[in-house]
PDB file of N, CA and C in Angstrom:
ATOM      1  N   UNK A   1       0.832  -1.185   0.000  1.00  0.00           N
ATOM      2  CA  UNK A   1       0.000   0.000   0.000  1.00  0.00           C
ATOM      3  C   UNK A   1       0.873   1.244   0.000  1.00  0.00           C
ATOM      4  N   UNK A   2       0.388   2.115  -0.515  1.00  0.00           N
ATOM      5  CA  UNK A   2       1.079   3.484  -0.591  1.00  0.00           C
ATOM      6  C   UNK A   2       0.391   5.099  -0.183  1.00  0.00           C
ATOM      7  N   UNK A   3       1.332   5.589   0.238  1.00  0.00           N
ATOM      8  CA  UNK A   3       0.344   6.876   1.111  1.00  0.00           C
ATOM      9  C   UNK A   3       0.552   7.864   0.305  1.00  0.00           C
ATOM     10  N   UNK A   4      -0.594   8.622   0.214  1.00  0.00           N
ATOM     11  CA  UNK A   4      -1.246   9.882  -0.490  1.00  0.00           C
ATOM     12  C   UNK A   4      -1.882  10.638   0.074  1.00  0.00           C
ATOM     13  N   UNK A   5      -1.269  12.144  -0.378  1.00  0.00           N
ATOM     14  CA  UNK A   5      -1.890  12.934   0.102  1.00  0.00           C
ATOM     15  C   UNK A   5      -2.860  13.677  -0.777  1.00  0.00           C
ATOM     16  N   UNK A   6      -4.139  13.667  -0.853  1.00  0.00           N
ATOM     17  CA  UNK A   6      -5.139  14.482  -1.333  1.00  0.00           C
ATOM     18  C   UNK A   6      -5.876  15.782  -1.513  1.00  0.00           C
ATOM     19  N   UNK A   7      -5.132  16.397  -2.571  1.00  0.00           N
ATOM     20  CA  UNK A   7      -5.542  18.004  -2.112  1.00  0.00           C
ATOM     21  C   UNK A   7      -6.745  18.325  -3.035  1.00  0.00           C
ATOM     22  N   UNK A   8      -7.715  19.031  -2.178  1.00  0.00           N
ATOM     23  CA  UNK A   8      -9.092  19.310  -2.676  1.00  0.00           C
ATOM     24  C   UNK A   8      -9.343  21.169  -3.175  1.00  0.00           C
ATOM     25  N   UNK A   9      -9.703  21.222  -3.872  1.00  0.00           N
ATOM     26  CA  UNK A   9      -9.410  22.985  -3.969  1.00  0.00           C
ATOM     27  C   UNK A   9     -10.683  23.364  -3.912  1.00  0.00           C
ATOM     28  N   UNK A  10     -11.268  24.915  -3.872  1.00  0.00           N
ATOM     29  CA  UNK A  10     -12.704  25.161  -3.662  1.00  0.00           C
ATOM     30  C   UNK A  10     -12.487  26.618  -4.168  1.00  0.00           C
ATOM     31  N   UNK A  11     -13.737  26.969  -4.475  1.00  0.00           N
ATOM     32  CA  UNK A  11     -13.734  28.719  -4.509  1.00  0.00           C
ATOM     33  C   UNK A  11     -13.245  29.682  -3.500  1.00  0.00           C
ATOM     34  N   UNK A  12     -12.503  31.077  -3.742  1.00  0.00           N
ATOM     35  CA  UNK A  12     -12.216  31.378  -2.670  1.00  0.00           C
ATOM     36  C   UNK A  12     -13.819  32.961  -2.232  1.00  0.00           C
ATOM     37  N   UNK A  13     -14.615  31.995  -1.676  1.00  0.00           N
ATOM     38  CA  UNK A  13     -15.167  32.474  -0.896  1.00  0.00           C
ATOM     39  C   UNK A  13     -16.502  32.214   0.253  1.00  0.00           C
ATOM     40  N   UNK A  14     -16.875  32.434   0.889  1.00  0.00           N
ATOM     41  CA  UNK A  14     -18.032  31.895   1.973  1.00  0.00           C
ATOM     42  C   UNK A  14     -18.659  30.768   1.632  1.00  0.00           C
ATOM     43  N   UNK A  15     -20.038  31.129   0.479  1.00  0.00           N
ATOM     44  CA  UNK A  15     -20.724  29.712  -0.177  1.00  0.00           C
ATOM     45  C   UNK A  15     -19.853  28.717  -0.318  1.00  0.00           C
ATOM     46  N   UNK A  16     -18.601  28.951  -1.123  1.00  0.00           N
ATOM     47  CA  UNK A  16     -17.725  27.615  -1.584  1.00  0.00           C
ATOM     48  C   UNK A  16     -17.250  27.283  -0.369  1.00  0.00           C
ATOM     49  N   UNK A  17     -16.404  27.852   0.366  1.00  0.00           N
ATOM     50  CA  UNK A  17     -16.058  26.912   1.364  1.00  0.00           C
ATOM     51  C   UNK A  17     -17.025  26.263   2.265  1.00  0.00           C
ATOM     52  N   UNK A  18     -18.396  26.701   2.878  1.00  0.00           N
ATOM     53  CA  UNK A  18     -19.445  26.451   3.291  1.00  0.00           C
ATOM     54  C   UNK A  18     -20.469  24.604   2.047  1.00  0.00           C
ATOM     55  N   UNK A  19     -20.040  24.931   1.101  1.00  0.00           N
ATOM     56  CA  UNK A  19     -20.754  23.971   0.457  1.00  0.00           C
ATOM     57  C   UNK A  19     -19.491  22.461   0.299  1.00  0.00           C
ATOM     58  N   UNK A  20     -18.272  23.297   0.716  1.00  0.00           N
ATOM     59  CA  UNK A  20     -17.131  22.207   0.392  1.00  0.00           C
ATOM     60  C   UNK A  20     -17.036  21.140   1.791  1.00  0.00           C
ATOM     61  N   UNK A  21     -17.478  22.439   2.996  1.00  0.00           N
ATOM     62  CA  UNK A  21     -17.453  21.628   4.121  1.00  0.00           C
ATOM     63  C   UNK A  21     -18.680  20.401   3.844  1.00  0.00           C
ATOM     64  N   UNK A  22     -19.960  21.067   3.675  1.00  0.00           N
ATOM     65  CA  UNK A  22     -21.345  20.219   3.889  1.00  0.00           C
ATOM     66  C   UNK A  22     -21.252  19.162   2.850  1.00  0.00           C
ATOM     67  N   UNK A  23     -20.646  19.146   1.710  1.00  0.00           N
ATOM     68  CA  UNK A  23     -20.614  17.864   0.869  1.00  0.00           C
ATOM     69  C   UNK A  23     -19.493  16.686   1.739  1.00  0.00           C
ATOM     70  N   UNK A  24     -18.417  17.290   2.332  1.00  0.00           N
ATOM     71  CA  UNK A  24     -17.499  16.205   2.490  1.00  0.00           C
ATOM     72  C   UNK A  24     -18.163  15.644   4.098  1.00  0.00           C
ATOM     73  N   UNK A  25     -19.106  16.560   4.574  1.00  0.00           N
ATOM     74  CA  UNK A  25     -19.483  16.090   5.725  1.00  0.00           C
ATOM     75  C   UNK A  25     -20.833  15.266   5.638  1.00  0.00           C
ATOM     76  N   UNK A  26     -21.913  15.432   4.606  1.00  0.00           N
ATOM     77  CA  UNK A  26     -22.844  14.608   4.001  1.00  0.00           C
ATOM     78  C   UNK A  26     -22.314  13.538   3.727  1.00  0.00           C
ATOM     79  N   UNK A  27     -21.188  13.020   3.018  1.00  0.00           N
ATOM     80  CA  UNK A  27     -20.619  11.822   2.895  1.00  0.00           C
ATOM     81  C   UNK A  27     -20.413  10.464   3.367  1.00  0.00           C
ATOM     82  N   UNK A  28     -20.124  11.092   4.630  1.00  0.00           N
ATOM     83  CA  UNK A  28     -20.055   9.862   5.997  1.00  0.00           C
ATOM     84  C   UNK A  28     -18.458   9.523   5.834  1.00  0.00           C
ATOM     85  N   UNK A  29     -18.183   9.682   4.864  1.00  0.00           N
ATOM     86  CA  UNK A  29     -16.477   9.062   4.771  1.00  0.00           C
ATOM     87  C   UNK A  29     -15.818   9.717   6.288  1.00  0.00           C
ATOM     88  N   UNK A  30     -14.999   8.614   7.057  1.00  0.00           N
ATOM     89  CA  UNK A  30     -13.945   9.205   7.667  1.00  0.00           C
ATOM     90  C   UNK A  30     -13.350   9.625   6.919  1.00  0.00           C
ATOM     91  N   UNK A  31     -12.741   9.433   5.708  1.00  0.00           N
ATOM     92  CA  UNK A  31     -11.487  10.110   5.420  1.00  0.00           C
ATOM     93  C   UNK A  31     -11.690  11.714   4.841  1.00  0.00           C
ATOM     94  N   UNK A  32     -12.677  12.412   4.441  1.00  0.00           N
ATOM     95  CA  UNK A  32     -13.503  13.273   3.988  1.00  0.00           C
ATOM     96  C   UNK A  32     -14.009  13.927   5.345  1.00  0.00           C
ATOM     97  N   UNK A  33     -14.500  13.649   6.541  1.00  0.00           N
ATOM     98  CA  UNK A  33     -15.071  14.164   7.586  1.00  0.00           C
ATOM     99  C   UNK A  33     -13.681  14.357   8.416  1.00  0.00           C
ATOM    100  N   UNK A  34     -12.125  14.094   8.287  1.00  0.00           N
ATOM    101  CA  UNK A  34     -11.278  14.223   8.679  1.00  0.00           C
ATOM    102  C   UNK A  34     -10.386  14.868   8.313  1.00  0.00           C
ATOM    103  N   UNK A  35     -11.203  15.871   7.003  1.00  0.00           N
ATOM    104  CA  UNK A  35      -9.366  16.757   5.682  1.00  0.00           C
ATOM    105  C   UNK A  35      -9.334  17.418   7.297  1.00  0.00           C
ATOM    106  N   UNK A  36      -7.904  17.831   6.261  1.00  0.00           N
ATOM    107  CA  UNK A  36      -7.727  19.560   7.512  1.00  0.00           C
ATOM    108  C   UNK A  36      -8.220  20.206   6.069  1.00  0.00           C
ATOM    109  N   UNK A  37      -8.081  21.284   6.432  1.00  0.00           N
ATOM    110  CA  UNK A  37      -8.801  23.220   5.935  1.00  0.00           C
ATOM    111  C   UNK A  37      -8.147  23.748   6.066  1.00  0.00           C
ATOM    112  N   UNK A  38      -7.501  24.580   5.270  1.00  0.00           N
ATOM    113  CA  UNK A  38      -6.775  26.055   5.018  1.00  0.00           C
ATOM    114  C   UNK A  38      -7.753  27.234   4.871  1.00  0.00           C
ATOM    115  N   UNK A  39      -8.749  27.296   4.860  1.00  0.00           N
ATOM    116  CA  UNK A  39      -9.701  28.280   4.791  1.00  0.00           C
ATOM    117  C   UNK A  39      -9.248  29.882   5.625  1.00  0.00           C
ATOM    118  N   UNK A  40      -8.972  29.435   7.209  1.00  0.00           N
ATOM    119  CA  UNK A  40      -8.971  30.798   7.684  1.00  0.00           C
ATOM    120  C   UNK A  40      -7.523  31.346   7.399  1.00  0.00           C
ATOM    121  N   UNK A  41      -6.944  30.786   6.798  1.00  0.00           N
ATOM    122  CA  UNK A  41      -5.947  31.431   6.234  1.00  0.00           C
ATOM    123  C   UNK A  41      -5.500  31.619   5.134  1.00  0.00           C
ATOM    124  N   UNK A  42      -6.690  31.652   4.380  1.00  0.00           N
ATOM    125  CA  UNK A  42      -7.350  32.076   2.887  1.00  0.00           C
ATOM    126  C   UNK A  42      -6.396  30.798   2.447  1.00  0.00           C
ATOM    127  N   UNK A  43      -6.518  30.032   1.938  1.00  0.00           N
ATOM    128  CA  UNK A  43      -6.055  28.791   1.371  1.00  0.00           C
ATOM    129  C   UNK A  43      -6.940  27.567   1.441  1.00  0.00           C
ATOM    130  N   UNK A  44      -7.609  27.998   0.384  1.00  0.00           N
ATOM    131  CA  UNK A  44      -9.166  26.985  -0.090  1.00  0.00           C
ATOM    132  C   UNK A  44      -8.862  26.052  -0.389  1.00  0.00           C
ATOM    133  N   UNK A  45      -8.460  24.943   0.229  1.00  0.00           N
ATOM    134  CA  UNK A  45      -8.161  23.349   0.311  1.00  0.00           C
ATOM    135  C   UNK A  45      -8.333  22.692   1.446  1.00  0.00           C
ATOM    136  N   UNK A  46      -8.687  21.777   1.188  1.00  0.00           N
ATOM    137  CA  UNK A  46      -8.762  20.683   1.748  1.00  0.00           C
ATOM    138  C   UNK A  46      -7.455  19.709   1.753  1.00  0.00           C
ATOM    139  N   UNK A  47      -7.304  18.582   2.801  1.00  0.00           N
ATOM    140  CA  UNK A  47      -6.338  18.061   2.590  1.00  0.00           C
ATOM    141  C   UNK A  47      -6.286  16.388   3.454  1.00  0.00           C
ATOM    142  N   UNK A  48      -5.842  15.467   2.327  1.00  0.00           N
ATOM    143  CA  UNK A  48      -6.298  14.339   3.113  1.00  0.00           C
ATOM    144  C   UNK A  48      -5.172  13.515   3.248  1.00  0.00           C
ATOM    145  N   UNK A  49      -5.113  12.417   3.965  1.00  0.00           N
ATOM    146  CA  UNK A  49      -3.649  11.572   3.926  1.00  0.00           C
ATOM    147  C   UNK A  49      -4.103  10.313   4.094  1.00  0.00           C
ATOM    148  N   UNK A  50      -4.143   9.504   3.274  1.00  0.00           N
ATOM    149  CA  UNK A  50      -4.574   7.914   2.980  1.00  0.00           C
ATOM    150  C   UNK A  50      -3.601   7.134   2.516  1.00  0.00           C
ATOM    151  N   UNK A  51      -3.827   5.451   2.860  1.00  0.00           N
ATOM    152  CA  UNK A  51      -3.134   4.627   2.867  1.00  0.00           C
ATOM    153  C   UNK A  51      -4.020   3.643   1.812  1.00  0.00           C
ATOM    154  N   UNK A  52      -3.399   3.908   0.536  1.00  0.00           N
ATOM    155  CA  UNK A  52      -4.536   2.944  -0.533  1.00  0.00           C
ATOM    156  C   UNK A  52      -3.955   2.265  -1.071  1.00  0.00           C
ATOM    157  N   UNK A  53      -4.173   1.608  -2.139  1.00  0.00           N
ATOM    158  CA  UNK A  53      -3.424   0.650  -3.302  1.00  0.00           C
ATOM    159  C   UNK A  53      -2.862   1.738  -4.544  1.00  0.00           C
ATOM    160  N   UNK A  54      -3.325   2.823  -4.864  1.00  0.00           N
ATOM    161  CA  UNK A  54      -3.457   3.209  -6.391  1.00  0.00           C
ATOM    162  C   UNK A  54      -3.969   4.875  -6.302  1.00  0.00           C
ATOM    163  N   UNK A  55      -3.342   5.809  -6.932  1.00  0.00           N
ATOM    164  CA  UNK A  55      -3.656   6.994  -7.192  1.00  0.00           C
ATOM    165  C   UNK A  55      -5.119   7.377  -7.327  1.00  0.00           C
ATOM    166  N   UNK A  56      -5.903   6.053  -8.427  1.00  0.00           N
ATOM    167  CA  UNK A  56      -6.944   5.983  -8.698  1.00  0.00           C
ATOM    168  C   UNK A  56      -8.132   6.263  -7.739  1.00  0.00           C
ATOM    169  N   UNK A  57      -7.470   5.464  -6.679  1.00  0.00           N
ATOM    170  CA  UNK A  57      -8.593   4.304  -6.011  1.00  0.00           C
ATOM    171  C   UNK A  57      -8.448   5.814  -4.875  1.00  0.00           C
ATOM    172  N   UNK A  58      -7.179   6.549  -4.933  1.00  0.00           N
ATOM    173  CA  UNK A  58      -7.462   7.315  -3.935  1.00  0.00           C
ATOM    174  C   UNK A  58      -8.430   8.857  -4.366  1.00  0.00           C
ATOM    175  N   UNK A  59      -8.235   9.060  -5.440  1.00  0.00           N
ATOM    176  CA  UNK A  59      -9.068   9.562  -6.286  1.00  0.00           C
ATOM    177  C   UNK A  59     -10.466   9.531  -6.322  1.00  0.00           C
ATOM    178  N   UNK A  60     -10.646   8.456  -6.046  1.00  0.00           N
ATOM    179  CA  UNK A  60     -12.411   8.053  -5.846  1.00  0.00           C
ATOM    180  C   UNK A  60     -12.644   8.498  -4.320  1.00  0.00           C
ATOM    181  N   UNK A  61     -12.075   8.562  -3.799  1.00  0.00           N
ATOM    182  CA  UNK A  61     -12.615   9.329  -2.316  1.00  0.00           C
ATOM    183  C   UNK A  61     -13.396  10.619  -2.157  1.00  0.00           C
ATOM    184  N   UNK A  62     -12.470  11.729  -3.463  1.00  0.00           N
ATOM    185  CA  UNK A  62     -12.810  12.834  -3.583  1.00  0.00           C
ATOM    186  C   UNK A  62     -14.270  12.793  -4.411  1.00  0.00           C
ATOM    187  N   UNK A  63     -15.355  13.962  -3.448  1.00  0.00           N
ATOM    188  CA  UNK A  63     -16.549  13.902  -4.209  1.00  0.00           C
ATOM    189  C   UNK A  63     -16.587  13.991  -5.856  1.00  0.00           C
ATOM    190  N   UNK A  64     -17.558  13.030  -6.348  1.00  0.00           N
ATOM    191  CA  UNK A  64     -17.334  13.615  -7.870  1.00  0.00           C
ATOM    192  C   UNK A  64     -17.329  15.397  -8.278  1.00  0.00           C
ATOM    193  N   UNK A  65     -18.055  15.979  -7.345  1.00  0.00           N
ATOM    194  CA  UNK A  65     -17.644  17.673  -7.924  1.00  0.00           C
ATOM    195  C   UNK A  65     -16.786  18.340  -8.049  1.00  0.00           C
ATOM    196  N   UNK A  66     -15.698  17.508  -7.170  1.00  0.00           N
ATOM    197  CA  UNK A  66     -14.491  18.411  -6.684  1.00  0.00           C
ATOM    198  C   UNK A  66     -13.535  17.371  -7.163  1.00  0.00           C
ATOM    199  N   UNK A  67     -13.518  16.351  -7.746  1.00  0.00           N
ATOM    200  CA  UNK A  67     -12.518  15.299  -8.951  1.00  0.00           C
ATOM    201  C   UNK A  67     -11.407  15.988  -9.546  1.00  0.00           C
ATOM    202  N   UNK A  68     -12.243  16.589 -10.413  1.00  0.00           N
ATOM    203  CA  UNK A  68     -11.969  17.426 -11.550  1.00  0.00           C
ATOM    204  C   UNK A  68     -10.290  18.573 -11.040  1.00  0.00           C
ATOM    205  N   UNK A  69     -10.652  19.232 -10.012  1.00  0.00           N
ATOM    206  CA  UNK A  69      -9.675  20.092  -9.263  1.00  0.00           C
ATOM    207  C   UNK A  69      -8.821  19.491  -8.408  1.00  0.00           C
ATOM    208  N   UNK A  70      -8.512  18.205  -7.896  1.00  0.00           N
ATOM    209  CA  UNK A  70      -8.231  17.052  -6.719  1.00  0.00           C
ATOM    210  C   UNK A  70      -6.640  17.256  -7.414  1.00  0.00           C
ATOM    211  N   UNK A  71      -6.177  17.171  -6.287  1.00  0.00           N
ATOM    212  CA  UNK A  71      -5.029  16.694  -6.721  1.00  0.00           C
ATOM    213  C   UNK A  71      -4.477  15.085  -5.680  1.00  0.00           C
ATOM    214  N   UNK A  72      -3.649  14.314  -6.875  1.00  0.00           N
ATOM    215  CA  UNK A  72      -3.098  13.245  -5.667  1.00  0.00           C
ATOM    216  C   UNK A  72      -1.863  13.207  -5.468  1.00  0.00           C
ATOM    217  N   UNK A  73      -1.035  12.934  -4.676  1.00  0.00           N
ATOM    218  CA  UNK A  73       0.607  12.956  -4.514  1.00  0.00           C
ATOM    219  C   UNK A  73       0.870  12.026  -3.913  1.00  0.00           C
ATOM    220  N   UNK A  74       1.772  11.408  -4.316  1.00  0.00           N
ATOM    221  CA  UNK A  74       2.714  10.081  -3.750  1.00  0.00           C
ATOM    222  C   UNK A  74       3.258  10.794  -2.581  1.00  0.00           C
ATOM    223  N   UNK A  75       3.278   9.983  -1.521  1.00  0.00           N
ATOM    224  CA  UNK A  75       4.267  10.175   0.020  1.00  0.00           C
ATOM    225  C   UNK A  75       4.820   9.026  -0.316  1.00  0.00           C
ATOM    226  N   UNK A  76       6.013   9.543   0.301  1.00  0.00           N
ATOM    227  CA  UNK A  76       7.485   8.974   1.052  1.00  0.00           C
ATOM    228  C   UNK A  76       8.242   9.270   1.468  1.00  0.00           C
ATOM    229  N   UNK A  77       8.532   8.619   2.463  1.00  0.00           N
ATOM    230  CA  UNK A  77       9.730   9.045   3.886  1.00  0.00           C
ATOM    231  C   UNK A  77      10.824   8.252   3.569  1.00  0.00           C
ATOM    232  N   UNK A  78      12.362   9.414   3.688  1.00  0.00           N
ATOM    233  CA  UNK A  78      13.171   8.604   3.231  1.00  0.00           C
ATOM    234  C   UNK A  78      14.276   8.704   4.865  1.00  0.00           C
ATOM    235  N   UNK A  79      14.572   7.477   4.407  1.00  0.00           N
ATOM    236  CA  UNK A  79      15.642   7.606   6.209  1.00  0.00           C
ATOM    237  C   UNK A  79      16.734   8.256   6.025  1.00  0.00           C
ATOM    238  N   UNK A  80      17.486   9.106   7.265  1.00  0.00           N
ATOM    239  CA  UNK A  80      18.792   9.420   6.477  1.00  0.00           C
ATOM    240  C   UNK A  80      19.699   8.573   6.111  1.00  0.00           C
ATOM    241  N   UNK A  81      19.853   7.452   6.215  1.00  0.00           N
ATOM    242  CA  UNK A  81      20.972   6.966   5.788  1.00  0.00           C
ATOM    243  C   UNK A  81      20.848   6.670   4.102  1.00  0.00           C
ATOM    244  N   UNK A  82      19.382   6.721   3.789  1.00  0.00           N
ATOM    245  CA  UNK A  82      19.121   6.795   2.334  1.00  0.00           C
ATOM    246  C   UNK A  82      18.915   7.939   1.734  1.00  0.00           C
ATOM    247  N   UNK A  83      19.687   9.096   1.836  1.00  0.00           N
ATOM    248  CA  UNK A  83      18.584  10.352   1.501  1.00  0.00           C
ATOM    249  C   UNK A  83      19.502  10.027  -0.070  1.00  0.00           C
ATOM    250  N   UNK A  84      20.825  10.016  -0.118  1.00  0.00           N
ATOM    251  CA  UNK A  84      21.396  10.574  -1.117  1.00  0.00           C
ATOM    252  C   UNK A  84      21.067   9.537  -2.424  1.00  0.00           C
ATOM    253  N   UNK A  85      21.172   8.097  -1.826  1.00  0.00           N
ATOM    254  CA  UNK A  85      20.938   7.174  -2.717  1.00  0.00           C
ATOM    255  C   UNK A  85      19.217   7.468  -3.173  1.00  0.00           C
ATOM    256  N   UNK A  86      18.541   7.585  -2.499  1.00  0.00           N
ATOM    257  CA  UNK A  86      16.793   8.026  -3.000  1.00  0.00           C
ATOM    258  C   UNK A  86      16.817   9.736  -4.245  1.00  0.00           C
ATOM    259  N   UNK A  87      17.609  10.331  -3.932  1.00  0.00           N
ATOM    260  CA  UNK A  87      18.058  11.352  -4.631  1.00  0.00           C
ATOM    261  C   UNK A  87      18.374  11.449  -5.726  1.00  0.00           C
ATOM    262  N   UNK A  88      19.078  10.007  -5.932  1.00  0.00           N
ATOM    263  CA  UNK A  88      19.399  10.041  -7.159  1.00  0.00           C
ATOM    264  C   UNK A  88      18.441   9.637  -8.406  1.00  0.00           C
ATOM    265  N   UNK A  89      17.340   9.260  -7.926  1.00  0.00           N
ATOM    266  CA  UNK A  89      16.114   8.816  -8.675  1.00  0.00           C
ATOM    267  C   UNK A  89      15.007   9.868  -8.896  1.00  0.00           C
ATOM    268  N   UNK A  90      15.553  11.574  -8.360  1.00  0.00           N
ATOM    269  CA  UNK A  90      14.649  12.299  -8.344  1.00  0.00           C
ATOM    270  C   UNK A  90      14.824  12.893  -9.270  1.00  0.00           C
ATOM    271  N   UNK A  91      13.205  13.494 -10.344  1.00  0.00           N
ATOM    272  CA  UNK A  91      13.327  13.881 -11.736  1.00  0.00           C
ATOM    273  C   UNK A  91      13.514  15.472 -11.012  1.00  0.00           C
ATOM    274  N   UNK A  92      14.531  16.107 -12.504  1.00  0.00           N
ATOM    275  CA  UNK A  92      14.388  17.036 -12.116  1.00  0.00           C
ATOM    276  C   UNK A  92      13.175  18.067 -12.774  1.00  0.00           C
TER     277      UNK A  92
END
């Protein structure tokens, strides 16, 4: 399994963040009833951290309205004794 972090984006203002909360909280998902929020510090996202199989599969978490804008990102923690050897595999 591999961890991802899920960033959700929204309009920047009242209704949108107000309709971004009530959809992910209509849901029932823990993982959706648990983003953090950047809101009061004007930074309209959402943000999630899951342990899935597949970019995809983490993808499907995000409501279909907010898909479209989602972003997904690979996590990984590298130890120090590996930083330089993991480094060398990084695109530039």
């Amino acid at each position: 399994m591999a961890r991802y972090l899920i960033e959700v984006s929204h309009d920047n203002n009242k209704q949108a963040c107000d309709e971004a909360v009530r959809v992910f909280m209509i849901t029932g998902s823990h993982f959706l009833t648990n983003a953090d929020w950047g809101c009061s510090d004007d930074v309209h996202k959402a943000w999630i951290i899951v342990d899935l199989d597949s970019k995809a599969e983490a993808l499907l978490i995000v409501p279909p309205s907010f898909r479209q804008n989602a972003k997904v990102i690979t996590l990984h923690k590298y130890a120090f004794e590996s930083v330089k050897e993991s480094f060398k595999h990084h695109k530039a």
